[in-house]
Protein backbone atom coordinates (compact mmCIF):
# COMPACT_ATOMS: atom_id res chain seq x y z
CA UNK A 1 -3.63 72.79 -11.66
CA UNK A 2 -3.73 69.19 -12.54
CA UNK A 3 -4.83 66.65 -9.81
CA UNK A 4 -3.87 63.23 -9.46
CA UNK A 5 -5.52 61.08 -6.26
CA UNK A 6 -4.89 57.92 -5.78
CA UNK A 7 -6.29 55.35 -3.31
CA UNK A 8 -6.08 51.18 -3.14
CA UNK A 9 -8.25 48.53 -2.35
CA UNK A 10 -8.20 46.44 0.96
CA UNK A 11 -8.90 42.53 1.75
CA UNK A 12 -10.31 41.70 5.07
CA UNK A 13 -8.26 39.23 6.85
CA UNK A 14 -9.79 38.56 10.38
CA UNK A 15 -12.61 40.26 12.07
CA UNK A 16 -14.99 41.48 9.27
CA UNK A 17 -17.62 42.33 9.68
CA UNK A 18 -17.84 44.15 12.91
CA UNK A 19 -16.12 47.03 11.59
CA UNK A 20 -19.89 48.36 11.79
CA UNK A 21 -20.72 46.88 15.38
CA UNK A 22 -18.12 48.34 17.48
CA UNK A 23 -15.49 45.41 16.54
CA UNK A 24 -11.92 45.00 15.39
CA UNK A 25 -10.24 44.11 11.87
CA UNK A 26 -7.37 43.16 10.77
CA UNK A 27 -7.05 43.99 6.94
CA UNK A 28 -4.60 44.63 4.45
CA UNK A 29 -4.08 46.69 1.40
CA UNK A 30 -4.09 45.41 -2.35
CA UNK A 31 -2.26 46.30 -5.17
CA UNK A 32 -4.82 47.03 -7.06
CA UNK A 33 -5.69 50.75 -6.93
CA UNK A 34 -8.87 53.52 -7.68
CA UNK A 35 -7.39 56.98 -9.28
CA UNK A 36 -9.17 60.34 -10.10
CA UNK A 37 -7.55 63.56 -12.43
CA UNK A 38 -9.17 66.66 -12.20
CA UNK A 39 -8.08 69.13 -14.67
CA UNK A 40 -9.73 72.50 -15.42
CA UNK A 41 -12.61 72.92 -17.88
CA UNK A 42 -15.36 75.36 -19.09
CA UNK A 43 -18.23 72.95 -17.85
CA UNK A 44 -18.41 69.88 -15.23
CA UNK A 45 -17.50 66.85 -16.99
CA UNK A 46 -17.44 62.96 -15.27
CA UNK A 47 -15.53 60.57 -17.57
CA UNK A 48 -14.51 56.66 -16.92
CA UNK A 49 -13.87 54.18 -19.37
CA UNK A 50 -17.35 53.72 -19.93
CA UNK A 51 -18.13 56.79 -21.42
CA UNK A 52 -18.47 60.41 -20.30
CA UNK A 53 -21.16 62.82 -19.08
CA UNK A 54 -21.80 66.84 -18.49
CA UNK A 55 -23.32 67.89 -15.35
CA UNK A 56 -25.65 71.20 -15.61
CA UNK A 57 -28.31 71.09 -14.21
CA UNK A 58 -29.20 70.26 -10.44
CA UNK A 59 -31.21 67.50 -11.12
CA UNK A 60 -28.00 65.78 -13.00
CA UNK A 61 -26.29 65.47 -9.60
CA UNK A 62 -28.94 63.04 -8.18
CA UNK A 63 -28.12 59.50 -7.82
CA UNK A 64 -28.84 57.31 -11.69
CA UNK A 65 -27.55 54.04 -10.60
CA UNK A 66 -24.93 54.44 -13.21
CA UNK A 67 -21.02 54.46 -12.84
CA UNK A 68 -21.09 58.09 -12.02
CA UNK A 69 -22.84 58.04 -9.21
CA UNK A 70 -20.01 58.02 -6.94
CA UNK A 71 -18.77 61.37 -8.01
CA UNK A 72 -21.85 62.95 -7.97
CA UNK A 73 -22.32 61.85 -4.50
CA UNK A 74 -18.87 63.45 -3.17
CA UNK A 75 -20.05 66.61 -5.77
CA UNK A 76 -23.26 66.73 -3.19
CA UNK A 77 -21.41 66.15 -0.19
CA UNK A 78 -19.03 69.05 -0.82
CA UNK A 79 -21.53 71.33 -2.25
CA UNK A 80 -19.25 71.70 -5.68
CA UNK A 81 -22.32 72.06 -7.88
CA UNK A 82 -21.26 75.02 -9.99
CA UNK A 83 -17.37 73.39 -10.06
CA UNK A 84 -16.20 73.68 -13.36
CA UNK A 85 -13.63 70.60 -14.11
CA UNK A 86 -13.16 67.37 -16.22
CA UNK A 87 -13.26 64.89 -13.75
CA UNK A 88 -11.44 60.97 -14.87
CA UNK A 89 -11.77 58.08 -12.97
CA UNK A 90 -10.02 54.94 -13.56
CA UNK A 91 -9.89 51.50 -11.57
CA UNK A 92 -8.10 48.24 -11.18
CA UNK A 93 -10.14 47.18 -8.34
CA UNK A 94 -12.16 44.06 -9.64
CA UNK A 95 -15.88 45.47 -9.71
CA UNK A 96 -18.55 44.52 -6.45
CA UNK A 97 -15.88 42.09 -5.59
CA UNK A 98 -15.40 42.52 -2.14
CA UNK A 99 -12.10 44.77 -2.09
CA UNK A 100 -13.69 48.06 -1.34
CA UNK A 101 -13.63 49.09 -5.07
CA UNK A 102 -16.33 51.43 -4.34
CA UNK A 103 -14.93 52.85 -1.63
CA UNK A 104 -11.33 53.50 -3.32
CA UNK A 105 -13.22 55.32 -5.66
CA UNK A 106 -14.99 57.66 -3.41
CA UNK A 107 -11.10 58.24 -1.67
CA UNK A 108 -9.41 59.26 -4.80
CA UNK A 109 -12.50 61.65 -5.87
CA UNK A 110 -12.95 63.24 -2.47
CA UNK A 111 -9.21 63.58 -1.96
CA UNK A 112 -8.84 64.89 -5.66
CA UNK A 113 -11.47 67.62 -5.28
CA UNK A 114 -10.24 68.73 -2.13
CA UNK A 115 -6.93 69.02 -2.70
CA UNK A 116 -8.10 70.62 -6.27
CA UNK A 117 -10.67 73.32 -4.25
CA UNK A 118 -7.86 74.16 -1.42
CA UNK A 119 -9.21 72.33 1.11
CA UNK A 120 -7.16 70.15 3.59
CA UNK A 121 -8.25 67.60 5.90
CA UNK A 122 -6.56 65.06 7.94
CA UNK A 123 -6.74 60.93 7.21
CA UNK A 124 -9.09 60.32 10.32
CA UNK A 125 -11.34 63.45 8.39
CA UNK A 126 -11.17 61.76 5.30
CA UNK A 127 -11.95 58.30 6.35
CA UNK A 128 -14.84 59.36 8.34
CA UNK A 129 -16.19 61.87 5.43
CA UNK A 130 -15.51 58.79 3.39
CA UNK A 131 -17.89 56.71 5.56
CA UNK A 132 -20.73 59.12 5.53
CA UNK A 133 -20.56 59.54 1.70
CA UNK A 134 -21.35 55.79 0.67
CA UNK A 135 -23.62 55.65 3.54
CA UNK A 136 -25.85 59.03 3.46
CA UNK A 137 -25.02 59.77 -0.27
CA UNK A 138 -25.16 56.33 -1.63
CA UNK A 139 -27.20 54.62 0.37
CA UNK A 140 -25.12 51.70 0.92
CA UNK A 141 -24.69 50.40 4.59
CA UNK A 142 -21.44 49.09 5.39
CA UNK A 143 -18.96 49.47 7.92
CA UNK A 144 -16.37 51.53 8.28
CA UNK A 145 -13.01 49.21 7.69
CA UNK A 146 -13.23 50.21 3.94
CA UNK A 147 -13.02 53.86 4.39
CA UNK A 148 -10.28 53.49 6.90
CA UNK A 149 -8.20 51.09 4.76
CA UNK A 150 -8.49 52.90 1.07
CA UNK A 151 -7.45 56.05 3.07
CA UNK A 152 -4.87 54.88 5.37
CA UNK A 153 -3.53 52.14 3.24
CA UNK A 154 -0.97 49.11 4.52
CA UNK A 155 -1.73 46.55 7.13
CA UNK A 156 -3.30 47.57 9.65
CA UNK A 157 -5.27 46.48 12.61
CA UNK A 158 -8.14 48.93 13.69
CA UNK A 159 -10.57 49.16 16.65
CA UNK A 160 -13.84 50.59 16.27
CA UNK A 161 -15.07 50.43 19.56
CA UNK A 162 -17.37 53.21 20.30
CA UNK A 163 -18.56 53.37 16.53
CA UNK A 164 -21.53 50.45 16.59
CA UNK A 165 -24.08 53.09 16.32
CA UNK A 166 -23.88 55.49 13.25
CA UNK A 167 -24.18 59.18 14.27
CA UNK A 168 -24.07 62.76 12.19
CA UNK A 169 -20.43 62.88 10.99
CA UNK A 170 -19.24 65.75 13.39
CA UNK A 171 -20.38 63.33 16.57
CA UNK A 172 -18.30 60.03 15.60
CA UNK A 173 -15.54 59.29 17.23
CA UNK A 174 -11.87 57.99 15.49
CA UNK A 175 -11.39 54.55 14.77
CA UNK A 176 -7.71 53.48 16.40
CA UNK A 177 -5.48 52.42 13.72
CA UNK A 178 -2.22 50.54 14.20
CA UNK A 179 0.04 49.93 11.43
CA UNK A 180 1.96 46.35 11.49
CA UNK A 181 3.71 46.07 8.23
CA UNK A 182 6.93 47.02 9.81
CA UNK A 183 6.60 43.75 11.80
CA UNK A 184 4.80 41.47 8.79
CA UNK A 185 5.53 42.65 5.31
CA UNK A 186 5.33 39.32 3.95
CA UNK A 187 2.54 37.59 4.28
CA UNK A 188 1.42 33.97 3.15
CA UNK A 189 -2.11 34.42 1.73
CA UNK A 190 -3.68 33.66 -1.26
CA UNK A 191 -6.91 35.97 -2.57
CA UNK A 192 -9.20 34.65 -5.22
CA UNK A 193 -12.14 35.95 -6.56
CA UNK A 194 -15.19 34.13 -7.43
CA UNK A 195 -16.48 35.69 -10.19
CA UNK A 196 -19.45 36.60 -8.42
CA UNK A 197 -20.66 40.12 -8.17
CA UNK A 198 -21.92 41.02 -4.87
CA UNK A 199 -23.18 44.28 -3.44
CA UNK A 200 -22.17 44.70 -0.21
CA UNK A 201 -25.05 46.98 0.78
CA UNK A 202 -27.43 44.49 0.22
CA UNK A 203 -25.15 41.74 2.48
CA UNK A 204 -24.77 43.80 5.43
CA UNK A 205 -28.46 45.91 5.45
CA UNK A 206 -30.34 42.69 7.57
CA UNK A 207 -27.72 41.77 9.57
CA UNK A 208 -27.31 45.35 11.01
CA UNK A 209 -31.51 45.29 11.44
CA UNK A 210 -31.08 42.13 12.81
CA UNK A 211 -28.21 43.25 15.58
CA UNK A 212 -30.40 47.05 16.14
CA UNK A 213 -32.92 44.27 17.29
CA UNK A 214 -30.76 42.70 19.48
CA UNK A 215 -30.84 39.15 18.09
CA UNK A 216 -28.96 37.17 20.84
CA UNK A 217 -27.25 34.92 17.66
CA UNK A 218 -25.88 38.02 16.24
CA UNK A 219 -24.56 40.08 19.08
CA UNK A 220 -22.96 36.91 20.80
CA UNK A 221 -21.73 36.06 17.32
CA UNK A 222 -19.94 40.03 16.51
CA UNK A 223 -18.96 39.99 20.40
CA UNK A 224 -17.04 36.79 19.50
CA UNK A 225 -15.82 37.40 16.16
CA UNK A 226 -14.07 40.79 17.74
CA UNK A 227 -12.21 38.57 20.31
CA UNK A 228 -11.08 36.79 16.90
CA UNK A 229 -9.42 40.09 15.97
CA UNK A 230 -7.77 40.79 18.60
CA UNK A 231 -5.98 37.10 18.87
CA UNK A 232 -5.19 37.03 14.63
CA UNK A 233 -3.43 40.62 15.56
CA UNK A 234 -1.23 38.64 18.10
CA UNK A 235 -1.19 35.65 15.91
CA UNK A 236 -0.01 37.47 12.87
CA UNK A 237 2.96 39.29 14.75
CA UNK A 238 4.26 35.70 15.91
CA UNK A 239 4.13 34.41 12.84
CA UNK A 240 1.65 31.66 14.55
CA UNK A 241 -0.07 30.48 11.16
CA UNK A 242 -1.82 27.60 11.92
CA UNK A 243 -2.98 29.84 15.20
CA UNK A 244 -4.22 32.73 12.93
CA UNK A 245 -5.87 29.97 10.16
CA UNK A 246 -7.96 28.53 12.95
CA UNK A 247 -9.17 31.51 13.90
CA UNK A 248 -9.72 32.62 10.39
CA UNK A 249 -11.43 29.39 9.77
CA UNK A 250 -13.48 30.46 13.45
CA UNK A 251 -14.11 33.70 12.01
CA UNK A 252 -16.18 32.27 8.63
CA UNK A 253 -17.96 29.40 10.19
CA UNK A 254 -19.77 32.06 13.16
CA UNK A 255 -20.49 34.70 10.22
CA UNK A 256 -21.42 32.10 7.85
CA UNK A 257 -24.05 30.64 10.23
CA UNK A 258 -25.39 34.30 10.73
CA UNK A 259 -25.80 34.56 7.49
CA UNK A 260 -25.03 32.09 4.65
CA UNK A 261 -22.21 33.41 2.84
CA UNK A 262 -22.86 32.43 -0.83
CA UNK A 263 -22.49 28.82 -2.83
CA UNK A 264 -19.35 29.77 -4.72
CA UNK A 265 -18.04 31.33 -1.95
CA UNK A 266 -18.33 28.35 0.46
CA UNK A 267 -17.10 26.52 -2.36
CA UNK A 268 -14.09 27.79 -3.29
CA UNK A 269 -12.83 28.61 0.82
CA UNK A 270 -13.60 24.57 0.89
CA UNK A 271 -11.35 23.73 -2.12
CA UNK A 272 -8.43 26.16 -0.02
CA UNK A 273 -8.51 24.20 3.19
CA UNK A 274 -8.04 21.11 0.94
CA UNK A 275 -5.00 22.54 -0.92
CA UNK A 276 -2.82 23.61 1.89
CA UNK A 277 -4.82 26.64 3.36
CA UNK A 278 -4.34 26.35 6.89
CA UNK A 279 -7.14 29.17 6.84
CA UNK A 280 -9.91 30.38 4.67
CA UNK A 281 -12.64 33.31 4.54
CA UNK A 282 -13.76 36.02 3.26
CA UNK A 283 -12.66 39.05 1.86
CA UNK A 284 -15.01 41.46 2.22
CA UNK A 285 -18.83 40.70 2.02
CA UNK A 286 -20.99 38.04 1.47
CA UNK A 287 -23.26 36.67 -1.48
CA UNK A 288 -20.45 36.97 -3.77
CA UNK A 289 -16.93 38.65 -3.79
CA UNK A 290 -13.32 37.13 -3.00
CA UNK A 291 -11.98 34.54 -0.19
CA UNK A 292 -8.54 35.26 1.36
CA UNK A 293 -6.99 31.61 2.12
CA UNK A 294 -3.38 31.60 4.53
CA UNK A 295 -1.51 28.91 2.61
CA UNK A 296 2.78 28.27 3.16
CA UNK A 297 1.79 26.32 -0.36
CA UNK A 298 0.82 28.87 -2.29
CA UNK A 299 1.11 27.48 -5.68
CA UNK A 300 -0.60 24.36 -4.64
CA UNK A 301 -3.57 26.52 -3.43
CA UNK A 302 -4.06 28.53 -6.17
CA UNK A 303 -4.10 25.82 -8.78
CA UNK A 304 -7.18 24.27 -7.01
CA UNK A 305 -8.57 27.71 -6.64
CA UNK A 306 -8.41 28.40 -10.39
CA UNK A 307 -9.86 24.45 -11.16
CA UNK A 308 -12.83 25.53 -8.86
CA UNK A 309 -13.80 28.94 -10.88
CA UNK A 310 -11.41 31.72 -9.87
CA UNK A 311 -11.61 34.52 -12.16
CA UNK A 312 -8.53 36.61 -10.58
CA UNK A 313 -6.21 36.72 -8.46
CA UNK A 314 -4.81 39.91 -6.65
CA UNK A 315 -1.70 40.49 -4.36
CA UNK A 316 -1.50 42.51 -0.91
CA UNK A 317 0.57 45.78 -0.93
CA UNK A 318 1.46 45.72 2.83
CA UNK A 319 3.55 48.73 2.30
CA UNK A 320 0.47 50.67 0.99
CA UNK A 321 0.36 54.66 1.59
CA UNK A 322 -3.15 54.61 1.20
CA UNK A 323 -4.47 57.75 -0.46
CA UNK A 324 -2.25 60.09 -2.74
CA UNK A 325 -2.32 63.03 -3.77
CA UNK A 326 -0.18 64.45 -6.93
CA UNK A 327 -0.01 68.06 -8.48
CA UNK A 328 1.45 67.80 -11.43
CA UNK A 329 0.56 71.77 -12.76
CA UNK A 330 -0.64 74.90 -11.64
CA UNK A 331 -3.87 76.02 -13.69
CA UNK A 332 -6.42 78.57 -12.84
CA UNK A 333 -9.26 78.47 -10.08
CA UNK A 334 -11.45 75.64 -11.03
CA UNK A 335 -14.40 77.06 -9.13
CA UNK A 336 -16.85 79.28 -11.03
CA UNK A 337 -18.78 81.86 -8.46
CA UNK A 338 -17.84 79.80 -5.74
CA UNK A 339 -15.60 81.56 -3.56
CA UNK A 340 -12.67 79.91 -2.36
CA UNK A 341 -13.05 77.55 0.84
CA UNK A 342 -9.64 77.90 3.17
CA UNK A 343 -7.56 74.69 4.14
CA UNK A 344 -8.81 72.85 7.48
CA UNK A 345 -12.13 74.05 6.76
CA UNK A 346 -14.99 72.12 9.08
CA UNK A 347 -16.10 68.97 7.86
CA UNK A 348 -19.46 69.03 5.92
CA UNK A 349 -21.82 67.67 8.45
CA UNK A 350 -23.27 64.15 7.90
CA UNK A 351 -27.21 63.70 7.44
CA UNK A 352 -28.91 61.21 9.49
């Protein structure tokens, strides 16, 4: 059996980053995709373009800060150990730019493996399974738009309400999540990014201390961004684009007071509103990463945005599935003294 997952990145277009405080966004899925192949073999092999590595021994599964930590953490999470597979990752997903490029990866991988060891969970499963992985696993604190997004795919706007405090995995509750690109599936932005690697762990760690404090600047500041969400949904759906530019424009100058967005970044979101973006922000994170600028001049906009440092561009994929799954062969039992774990099996539970 031969395993193909595949899941795609996602740029934030209004209401990031209260994904993690109980908020709403309204994001959208890029072309640009994460896939994993799992084929069977006589030992556990990780391979990327980077190189390749065996896994044996149990202290091989903790975390190296390499490029196959990832893997190993979804190996952990699922308690695949003794799996015996060649495991191949591959991404298009510009690296710690924003897009959720980590978190595509994690979606193909976990999505591969299950579907490779029998198991079968649902998208609101996976997303949330998703979620505790890169938290728990990785360490990396972040909300939970990505996980949502590289599963579900498209556009979509999504509540989290109910979801500001992180719990063990079998207490959260499901994000609401309302596809729109059967209303919008062309839309006028522009996404550039800077060049600058960010990780988004490291953006979003002090601002969530800062809110568990209950810093008046911040809550007010989330509370309002939220609102933001909900009136780019209705702005989007009209077609209202200098509505849903103001409010992007709204949306970056509240988050980028809480917490000073980056000098390239505030750079290059200037040089948009000065070439015909009605609208300009971030993608994803702060301290590096990509801006998403609404322009009805898009040309005009990204010629300034490649004078002022853009090192790529990358284009929205409304019509997104999200995560796939392909079996392309039937092979033996890739599990080695491991017996066989039945489809809608529970969830592995989520450490605190």
């Amino acid at each position: 059996m031969l395993i193909v997952a595949r899941a795609p990145g996602r740029a934030g277009i209004i209401g990031n980053p209260t994904d993690g405080y109980g908020g709403a966004v309204l994001a959208c899925s890029i072309e640009n995709t994460a896939s994993a192949t799992i084929e069977p073999a006589d030992k556990l092999i990780l391979q990327n373009s980077r190189g390749s590595v065996v896994l044996q021994r149990t202290s091989d599964f903790t975390s190296r800060g390499d490029y196959f930590d990832i893997p190993r953490a979804v190996l952990r999470c699922l308690n695949l150990e003794q799996l015996r597979a060649k495991i191949t990752i591959h991404t298009t997903v510009p690296e710690q730019a924003g897009l959720a490029g980590s978190t595509a990866v994690i979606a193909a991988v976990l999505s591969a493996l299950l579907a490779f060891t029998g198991r079968s969970y649902h998208k609101y499963q996976l997303a949330e399974l998703n979620r505790t992985i890169e938290l728990n696993y990785l360490n990396n604190h972040c909300g939970y738009q990505d996980a949502y997004m590289t599963t579900f795919g498209g556009l979509n706007y999504m509540d989290f309400r109910g979801k500001e405090h992180y719990q063990e995995l079998h207490l959260e509750q499901y994000a609401t999540v309302e596809p729109l690109h059967s209303f919008c599936s062309e839309l006028p932005f522009v996404i550039a990014h800077t060049g600058v690697q960010h990780h988004s762990g490291s953006f979003h760690r002090p601002l969530r201390e800062r809110w568990l404090k209950g810093e008046p600047q911040v809550v007010k500041g989330y509370r309002e961004i939220a609102e933001i969400a909900r009136e780019g949904k209705k702005a989007l759906l009209n077609r209202d684009w200098p509505r849903l530019g103001f409010l992007m424009n709204e949306n970056h100058r509240i988050q980028d007071a809480l917490s000073f967005s980056g000098e390239q970044n505030n750079y290059m979101i200037k040089v948009a509103r000065e070439n015909g973006a009605l609208g300009a922000k971030l993608a994803g994170a702060g301290g590096g990463g990509t801006i998403i600028a609404l322009t009805l001049d898009p040309s005009r906009t990204r010629q300034a945005l490649e004078r002022a440092g853009a090192t790529a561009f990358v284009n929205l994929d409304p019509g997104s599935p999200g995560v796939t799954v392909t079996r392309l062969e039937q092979a033996p039992s890739p599990l080695k003294n491991i017996r066989s774990t039945p489809s809608a099996a529970p969830l592995p539970q989520g450490q605190s």
